[in-house]
Protein backbone atom coordinates (compact mmCIF):
# COMPACT_ATOMS: atom_id res chain seq x y z
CA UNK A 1 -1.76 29.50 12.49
CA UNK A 2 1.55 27.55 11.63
CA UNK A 3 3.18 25.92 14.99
CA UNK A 4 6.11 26.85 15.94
CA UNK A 5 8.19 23.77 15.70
CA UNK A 6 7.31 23.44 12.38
CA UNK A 7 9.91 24.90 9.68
CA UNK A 8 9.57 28.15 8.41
CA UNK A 9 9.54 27.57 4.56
CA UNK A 10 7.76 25.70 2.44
CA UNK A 11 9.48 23.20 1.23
CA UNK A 12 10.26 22.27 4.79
CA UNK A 13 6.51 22.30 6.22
CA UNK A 14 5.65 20.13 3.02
CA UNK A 15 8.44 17.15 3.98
CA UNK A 16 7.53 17.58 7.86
CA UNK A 17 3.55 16.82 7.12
CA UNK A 18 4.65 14.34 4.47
CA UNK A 19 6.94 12.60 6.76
CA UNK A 20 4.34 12.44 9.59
CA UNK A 21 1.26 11.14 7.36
CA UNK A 22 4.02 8.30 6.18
CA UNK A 23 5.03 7.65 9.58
CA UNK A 24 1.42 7.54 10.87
CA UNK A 25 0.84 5.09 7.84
CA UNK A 26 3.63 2.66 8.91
CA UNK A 27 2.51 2.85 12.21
CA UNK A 28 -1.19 1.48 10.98
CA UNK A 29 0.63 -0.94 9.01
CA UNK A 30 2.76 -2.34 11.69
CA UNK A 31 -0.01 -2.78 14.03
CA UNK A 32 -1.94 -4.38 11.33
CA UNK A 33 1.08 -6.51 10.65
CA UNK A 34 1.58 -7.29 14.51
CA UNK A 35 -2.00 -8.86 14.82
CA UNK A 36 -1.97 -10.59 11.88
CA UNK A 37 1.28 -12.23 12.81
CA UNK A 38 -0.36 -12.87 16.25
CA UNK A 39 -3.40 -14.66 14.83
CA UNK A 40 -1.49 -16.56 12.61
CA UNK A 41 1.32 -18.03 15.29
CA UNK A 42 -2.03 -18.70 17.92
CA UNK A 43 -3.49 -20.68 14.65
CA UNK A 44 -0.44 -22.74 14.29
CA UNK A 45 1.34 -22.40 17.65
CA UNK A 46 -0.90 -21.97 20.19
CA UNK A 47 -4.23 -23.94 19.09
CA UNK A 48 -1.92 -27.39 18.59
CA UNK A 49 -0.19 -27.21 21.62
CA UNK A 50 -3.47 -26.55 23.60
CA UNK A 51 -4.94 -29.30 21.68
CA UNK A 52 -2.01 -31.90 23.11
CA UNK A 53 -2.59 -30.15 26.77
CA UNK A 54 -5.97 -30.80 26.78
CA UNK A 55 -5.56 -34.57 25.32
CA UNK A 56 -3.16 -35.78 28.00
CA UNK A 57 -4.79 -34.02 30.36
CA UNK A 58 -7.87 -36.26 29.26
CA UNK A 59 -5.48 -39.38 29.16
CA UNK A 60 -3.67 -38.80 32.84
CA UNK A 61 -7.15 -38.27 34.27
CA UNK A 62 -8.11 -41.51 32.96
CA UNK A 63 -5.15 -43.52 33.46
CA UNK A 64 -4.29 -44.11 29.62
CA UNK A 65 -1.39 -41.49 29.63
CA UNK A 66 2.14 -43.39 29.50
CA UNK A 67 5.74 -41.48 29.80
CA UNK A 68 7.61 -41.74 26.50
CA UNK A 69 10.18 -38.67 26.05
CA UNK A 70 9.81 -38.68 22.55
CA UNK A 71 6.25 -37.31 22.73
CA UNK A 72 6.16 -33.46 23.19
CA UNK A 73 3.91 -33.61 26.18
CA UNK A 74 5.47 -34.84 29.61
CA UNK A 75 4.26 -35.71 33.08
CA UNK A 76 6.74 -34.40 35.40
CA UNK A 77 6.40 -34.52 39.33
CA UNK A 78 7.09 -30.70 39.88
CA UNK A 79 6.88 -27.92 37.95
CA UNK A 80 9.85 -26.87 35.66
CA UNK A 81 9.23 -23.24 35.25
CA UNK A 82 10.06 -20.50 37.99
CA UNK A 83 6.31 -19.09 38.70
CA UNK A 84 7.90 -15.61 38.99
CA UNK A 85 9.04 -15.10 35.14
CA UNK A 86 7.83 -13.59 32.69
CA UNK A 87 4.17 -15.45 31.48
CA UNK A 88 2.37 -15.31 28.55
CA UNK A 89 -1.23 -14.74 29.68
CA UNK A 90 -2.67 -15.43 26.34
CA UNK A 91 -1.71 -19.03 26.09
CA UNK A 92 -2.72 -19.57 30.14
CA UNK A 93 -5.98 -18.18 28.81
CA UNK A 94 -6.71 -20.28 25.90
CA UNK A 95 -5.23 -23.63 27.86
CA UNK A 96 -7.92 -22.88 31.00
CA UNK A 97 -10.54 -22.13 28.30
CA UNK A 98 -9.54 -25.52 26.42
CA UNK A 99 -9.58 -27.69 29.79
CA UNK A 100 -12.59 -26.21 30.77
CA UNK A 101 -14.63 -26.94 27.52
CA UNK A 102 -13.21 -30.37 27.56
CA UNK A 103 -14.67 -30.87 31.42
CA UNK A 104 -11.22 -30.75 32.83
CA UNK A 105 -10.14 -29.11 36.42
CA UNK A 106 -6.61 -28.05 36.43
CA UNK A 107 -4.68 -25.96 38.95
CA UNK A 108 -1.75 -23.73 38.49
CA UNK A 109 -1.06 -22.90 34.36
CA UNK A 110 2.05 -21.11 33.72
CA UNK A 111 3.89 -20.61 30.72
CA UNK A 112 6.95 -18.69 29.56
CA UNK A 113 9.21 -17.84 26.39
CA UNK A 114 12.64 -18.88 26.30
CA UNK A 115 15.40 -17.58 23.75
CA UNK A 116 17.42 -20.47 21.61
CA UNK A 117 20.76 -20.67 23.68
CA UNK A 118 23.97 -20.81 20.79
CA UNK A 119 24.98 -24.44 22.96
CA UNK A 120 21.82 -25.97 22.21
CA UNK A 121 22.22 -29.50 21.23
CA UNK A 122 19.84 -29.00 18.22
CA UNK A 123 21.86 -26.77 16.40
CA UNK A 124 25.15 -28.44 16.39
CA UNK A 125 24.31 -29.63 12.66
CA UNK A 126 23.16 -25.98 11.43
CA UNK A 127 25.56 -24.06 9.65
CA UNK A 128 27.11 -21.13 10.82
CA UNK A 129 24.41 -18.40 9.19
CA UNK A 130 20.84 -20.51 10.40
CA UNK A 131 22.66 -21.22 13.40
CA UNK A 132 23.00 -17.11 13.90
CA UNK A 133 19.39 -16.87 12.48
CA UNK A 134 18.08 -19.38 14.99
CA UNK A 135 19.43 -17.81 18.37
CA UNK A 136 18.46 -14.33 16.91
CA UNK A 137 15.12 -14.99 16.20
CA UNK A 138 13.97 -18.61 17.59
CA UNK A 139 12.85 -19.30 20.75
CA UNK A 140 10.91 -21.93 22.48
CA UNK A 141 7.53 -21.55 24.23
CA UNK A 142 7.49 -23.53 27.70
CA UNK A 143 3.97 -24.40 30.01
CA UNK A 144 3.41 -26.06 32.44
CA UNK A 145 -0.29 -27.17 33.76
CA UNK A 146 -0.67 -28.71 37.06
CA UNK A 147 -3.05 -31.64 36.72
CA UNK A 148 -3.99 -32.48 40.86
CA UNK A 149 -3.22 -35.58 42.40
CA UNK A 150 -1.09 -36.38 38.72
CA UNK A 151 1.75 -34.32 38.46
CA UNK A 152 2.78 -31.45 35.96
CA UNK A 153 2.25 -31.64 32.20
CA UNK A 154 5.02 -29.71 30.28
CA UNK A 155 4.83 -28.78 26.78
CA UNK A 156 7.61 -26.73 24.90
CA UNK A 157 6.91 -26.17 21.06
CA UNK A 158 8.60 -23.92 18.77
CA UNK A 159 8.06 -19.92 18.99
CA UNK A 160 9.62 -17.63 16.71
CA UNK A 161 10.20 -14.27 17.65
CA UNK A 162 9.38 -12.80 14.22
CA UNK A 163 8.75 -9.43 15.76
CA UNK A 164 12.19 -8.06 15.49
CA UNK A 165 12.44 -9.27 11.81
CA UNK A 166 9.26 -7.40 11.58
CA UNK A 167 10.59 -4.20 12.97
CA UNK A 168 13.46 -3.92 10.81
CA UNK A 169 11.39 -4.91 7.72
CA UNK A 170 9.07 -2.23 8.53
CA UNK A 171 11.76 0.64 9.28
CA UNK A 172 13.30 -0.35 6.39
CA UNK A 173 10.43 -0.09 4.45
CA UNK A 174 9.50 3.47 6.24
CA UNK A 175 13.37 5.33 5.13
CA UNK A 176 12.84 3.85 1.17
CA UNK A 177 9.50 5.23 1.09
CA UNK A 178 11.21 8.63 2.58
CA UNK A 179 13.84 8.40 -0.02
CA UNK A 180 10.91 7.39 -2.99
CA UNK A 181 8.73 10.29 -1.46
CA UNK A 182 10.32 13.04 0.36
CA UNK A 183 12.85 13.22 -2.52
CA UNK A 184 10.30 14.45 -5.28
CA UNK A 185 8.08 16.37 -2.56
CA UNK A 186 11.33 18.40 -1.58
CA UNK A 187 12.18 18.93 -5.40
CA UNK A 188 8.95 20.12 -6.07
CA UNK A 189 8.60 22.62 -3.09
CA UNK A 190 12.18 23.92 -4.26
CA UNK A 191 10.27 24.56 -7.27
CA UNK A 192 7.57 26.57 -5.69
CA UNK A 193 9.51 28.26 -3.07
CA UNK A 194 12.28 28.95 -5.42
CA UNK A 195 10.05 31.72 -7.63
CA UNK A 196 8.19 32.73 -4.95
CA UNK A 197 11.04 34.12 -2.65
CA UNK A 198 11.99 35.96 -5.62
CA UNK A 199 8.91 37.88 -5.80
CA UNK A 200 8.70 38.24 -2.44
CA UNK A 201 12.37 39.64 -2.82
CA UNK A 202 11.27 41.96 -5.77
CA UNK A 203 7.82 42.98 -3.48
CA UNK A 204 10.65 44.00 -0.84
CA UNK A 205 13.21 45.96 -2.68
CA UNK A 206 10.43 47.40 -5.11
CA UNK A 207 10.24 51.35 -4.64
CA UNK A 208 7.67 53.24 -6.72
CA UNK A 209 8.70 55.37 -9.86
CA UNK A 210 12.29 53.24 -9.84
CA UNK A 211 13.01 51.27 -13.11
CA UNK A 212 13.27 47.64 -12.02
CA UNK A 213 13.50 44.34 -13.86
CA UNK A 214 11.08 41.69 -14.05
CA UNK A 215 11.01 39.25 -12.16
CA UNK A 216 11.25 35.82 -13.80
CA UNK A 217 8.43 33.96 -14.37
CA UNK A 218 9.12 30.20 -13.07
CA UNK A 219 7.26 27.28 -10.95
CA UNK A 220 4.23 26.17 -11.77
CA UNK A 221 1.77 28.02 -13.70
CA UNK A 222 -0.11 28.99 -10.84
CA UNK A 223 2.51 30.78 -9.43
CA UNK A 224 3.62 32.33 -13.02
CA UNK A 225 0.58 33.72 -13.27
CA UNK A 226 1.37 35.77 -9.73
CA UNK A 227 4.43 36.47 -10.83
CA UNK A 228 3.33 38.21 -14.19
CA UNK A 229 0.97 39.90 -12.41
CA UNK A 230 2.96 41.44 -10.12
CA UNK A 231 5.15 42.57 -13.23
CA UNK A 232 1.97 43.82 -14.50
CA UNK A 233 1.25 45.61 -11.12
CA UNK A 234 4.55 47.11 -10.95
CA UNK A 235 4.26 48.91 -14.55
CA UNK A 236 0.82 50.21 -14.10
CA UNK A 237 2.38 51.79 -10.41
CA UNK A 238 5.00 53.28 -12.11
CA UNK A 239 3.07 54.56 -15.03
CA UNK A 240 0.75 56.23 -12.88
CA UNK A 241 3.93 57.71 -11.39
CA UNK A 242 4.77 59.32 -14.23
CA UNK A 243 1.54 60.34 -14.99
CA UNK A 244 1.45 62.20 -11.74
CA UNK A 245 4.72 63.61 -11.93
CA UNK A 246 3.81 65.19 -15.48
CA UNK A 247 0.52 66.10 -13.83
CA UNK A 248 2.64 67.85 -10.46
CA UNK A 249 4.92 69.39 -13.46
CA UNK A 250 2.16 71.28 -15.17
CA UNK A 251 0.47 72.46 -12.07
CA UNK A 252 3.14 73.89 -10.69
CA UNK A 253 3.94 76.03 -14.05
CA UNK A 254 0.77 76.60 -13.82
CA UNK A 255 -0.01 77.99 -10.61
CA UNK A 256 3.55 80.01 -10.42
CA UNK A 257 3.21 81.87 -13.53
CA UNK A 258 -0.36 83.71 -12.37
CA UNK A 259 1.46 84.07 -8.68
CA UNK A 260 4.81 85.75 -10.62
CA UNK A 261 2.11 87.93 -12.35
CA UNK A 262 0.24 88.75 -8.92
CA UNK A 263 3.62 89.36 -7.83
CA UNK A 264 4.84 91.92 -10.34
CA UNK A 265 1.25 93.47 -10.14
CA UNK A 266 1.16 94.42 -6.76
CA UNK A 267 4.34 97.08 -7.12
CA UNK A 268 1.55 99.45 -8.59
CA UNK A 269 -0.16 99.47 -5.45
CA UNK A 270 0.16 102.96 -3.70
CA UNK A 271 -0.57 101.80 -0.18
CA UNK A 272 2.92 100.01 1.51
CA UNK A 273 1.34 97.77 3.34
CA UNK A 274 -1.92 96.54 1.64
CA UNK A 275 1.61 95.94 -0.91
CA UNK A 276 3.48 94.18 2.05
CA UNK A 277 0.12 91.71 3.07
CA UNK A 278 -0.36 90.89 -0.76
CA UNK A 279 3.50 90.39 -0.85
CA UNK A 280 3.35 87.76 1.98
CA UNK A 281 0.47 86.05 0.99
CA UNK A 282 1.65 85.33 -2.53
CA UNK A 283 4.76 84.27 -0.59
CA UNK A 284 3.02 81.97 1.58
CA UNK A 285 1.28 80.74 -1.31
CA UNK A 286 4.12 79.99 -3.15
CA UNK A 287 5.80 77.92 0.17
CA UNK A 288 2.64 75.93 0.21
CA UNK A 289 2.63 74.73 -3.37
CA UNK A 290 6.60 73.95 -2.33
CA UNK A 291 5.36 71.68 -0.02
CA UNK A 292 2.73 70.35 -1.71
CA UNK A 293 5.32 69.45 -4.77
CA UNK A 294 7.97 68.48 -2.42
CA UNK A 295 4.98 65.63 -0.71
CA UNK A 296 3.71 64.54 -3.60
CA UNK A 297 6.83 63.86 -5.18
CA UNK A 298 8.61 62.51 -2.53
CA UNK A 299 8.28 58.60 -4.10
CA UNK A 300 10.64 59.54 -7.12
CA UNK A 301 13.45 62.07 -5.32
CA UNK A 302 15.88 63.30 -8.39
CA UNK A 303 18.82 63.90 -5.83
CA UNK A 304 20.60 60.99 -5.56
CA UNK A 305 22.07 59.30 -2.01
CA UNK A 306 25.48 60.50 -0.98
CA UNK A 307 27.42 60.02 2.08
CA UNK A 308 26.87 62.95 4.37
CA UNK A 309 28.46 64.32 7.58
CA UNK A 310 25.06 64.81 9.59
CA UNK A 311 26.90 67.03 11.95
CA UNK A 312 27.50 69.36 9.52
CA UNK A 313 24.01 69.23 8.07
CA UNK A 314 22.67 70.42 10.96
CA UNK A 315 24.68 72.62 11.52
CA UNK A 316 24.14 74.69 8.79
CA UNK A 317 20.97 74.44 9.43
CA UNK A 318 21.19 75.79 12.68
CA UNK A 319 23.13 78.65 11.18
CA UNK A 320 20.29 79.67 8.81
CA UNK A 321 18.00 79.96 11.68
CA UNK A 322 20.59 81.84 13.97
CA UNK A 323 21.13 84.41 10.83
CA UNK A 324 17.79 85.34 11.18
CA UNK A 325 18.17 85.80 14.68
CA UNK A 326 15.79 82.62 16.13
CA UNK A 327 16.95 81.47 19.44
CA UNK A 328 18.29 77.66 18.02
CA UNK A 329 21.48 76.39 19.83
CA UNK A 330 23.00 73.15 18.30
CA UNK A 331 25.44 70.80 21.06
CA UNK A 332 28.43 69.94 19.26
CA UNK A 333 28.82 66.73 17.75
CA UNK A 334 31.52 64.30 16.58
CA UNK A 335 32.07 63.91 12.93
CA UNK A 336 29.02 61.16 11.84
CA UNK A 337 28.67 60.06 8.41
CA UNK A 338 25.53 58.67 6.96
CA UNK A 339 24.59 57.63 3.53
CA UNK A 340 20.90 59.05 2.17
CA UNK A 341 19.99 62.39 0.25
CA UNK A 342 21.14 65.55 2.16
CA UNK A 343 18.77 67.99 0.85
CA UNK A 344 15.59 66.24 1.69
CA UNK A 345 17.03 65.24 4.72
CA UNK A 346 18.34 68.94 5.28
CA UNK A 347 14.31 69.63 5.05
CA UNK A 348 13.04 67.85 7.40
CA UNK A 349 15.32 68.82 10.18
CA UNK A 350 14.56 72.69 9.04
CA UNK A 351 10.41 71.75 9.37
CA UNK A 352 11.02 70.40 12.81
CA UNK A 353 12.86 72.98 14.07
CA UNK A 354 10.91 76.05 12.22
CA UNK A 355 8.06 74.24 14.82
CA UNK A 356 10.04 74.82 17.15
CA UNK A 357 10.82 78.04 16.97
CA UNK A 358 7.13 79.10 15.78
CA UNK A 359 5.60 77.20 19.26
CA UNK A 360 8.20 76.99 21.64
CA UNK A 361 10.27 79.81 20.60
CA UNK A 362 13.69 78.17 20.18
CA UNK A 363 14.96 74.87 19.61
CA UNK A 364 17.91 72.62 21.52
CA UNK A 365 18.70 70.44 18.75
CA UNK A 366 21.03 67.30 19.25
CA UNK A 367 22.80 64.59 17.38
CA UNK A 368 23.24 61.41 18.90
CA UNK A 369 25.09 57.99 17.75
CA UNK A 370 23.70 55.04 18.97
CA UNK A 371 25.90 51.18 18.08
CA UNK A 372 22.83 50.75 14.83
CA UNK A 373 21.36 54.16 14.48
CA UNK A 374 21.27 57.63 15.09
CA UNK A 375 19.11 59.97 16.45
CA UNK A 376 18.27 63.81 16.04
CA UNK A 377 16.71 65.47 18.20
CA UNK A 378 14.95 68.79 18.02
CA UNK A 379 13.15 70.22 21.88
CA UNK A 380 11.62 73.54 22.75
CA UNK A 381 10.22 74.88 26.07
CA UNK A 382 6.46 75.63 23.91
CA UNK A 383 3.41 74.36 25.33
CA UNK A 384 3.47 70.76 24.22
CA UNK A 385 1.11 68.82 22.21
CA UNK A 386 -1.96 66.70 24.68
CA UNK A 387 -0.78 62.61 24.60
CA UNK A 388 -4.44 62.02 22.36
CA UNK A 389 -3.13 64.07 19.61
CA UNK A 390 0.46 63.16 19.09
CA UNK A 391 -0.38 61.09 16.27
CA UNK A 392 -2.71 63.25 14.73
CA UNK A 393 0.11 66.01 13.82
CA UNK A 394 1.46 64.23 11.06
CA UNK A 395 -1.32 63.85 9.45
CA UNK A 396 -1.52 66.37 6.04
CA UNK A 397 -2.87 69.29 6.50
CA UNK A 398 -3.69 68.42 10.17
CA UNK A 399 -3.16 71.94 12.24
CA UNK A 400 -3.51 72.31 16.20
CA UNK A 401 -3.20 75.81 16.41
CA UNK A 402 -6.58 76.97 14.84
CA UNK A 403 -5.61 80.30 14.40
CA UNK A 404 -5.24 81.86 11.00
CA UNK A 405 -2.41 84.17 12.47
CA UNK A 406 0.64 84.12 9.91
CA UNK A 407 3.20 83.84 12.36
CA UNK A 408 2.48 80.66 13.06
CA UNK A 409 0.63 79.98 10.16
CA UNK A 410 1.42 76.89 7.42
CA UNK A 411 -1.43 74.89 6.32
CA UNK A 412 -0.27 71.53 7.99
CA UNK A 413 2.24 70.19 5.84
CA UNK A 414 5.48 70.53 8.10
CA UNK A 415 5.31 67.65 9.85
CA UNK A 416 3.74 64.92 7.35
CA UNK A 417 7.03 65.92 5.35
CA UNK A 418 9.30 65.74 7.35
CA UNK A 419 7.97 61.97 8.48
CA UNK A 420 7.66 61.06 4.96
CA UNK A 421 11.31 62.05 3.81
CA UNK A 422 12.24 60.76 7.14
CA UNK A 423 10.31 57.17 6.05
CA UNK A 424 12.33 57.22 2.92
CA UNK A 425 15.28 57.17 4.10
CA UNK A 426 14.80 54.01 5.99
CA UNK A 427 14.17 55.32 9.63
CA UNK A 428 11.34 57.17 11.92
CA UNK A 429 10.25 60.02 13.29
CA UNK A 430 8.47 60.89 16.85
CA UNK A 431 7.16 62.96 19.29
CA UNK A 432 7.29 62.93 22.77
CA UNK A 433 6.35 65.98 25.82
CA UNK A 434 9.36 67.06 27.84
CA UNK A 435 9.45 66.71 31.74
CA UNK A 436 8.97 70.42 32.44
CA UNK A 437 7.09 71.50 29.39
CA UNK A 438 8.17 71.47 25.78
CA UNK A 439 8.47 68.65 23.00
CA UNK A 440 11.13 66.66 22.02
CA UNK A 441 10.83 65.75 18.10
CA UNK A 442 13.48 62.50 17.48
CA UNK A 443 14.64 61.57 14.13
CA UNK A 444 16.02 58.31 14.16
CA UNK A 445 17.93 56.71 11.27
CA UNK A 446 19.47 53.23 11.24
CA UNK A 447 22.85 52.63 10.11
């Protein structure tokens, strides 16, 4: 799983992981760097100036050492450095070490680093630029052993504090290898991301039967090859589409001319209502194929989207069913205009409340706006549907009532349509038990 923090497209996650493996590099490198530096000032720093420490030590112990200022070593009475600054515990460690493989006692060893002050003597002759330099990045290393009964011997050599020249080198370094790498890494993830949010733009918008174009085949040729199969894909879907719909063409024709023969056949039956049954079940037969059709070609609708007053929609709806004389009362609604296909959409507001009629023996159907959708809804006072099988209703062909009575007969097809036209026009459909008794079925669309 991706974390969080990191970026959200490619390109970005490549440069992040990038940056951090070249960041982790430098790091390595600079602490490489750092101790080599290290070993190489205590080689030519530190080792001399123990070396002198440990020789006049040798000569005051013996009486041999004189005091001439232009040696580097000194014998002073007291001790020059303030014991509470800053020491370097390093050299203190390698003087003691030195004194005591030489046979030497000494007391207190402190030491300390000093910056090169700009009104140093020393640099009066420097130009301008190495006099800069040398404040910036010299600096003097000062110790101070205590030899007993002798006095203090003071050293100061020369300590360069290279570290800061070393910091900048190395950050330096770090932003032109950003600009050498990151550059081309960006570039090419552009290139890979580029392609692939177009298919993933073409997977989105693709809708099944639809003529759509290709999508260009770009990047590398891994992801060409995805992206010609998906153009592939997407003619073989539609193809079979076609197939179907020729296939859903003939047996319709097929099935309706033997049920318009049936139907013209039964007139020469003497007995009215043997006449009447075979009437109604070639008419029930002949509402089922509808709704088989109607489901089966839902993916390729030949009624185009229009902007439609839903108010009115249902309404006439509602009229149909109150012509007939069905207890359906519809709560009068503002003028609400929506843009999908009104006749399928006219359908599935007919199939929920037909339900509703057929179960609960009326229906209260309302329309209500919302600020980004809008919702339909459909309620009787029937006997509900148990929590467990809510979901199973919209299944095809899925029936509760187990009955074969006629009058509230279908063979399961009502709701699954209505969900599916609902689903193709962008929104949902649900179910839900009323406080009292009764449903409530809710179309919502978004807007």
């Amino acid at each position: 799983m991706i974390p969080r923090r990191l970026p959200g497209s490619l390109p970005g996650q490549i440069a992040v992981l990038v940056a951090i493996a070249l960041f982790v590099a430098q790091a390595i490198n600079f602490s490489m760097l750092l101790r080599e530096r290290q070993q190489v000032r205590f080689a030519e720093i530190i080792a001399p100036s123990v070396t002198r420490v440990v020789d006049a030590a040798e000569r005051v112990t013996s009486g041999r050492f004189q005091r001439d200022r232009r040696t580097r070593v000194q014998l002073e009475p007291n001790n020059p450095i303030n014991p509470t600054s800053r020491h370097r515990t390093d050299v203190e460690t390698a003087i003691r070490q030195g004194l005591s493989d030489a046979g030497l006692t000494a007391g207190a060893v402190i030491t300390r680093i000093e910056g090169v002050s700009p009104d140093d003597p020393r640099l009066k002759d420097m130009s301008a630029a190495r006099k800069k330099r040398m404040v910036r990045l010299g600096g003097e290393l000062h110790i101070a052993v205590e030899i007993p009964g002798h006095g203090w011997l003071v050293l100061r050599a020369p300590w360069p504090r290279t570290e800061q020249g070393l910091i900048f080198q190395l950050l330096l370094q770090t932003l032109i290898l950003y600009i050498v790498v990151l550059v081309p890494v960006l570039w090419a993830g552009h290139r890979i991301a580029r392609p692939l949010n177009n298919l993933a733009q073409a997977a989105r918008h693709f809708r099944p039967g639809e003529p759509a174009d290709p999508v260009e085949e770009a990047g590398p040729s891994d992801v060409r090859a995805v992206i010609t199969a998906f153009n592939a894909l997407s003619l073989r879907v539609n193809a079979m589409i076609d197939e179907k719909d020729k296939m859903l063409g003939a047996i319709g024709h097929d099935l309706r001319t033997p049920l318009a023969a049936l139907r013209v056949r039964i007139e020469s039956v003497e007995d009215d209502e043997d006449r009447a049954k075979m009437a109604d079940t070639i008419d029930e037969m002949n509402r089922t194929l509808d709704d088989i059709l109607s489901l089966a070609r839902l993916g390729r609708p030949s009624e185009p989207a229009t902007d439609v007053d839903m108010a009115a929609l249902i309404d006439a709806v509602v009229d149909d069913f109150q012509d007939l004389g069905a207890n359906v009362a519809f709560e009068e609604a503002a003028r609400l205009t929506m843009h999908l296909r009104p006749s399928l959409m006219r359908r599935a507001v007919r199939n929920l409340i037909e339900n509703a009629v057929k179960y609960g023996g009326g229906a209260e159907v309302r329309l209500v706006p919302e600020a980004h959708a809008v919702r339909i809804e459909v309620a009787d006072r029937g006997p509900g549907i148990a929590p467990e099988q809510i979901a199973l209703v919209f299944d095809p062909f899925t029936r509760l009532e187990t009955s074969r009575n006629r009058e509230t007969g279908g063979i399961g097809l009502g709701l699954a349509l209505a969900r599916a036209i609902v689903r193709e026009a962008g929104g949902e459909i649900t179910l839900a038990n009323r406080d009292g008794g009764g449903l409530t079925a809710t179309i919502t669309l978004r807007r």
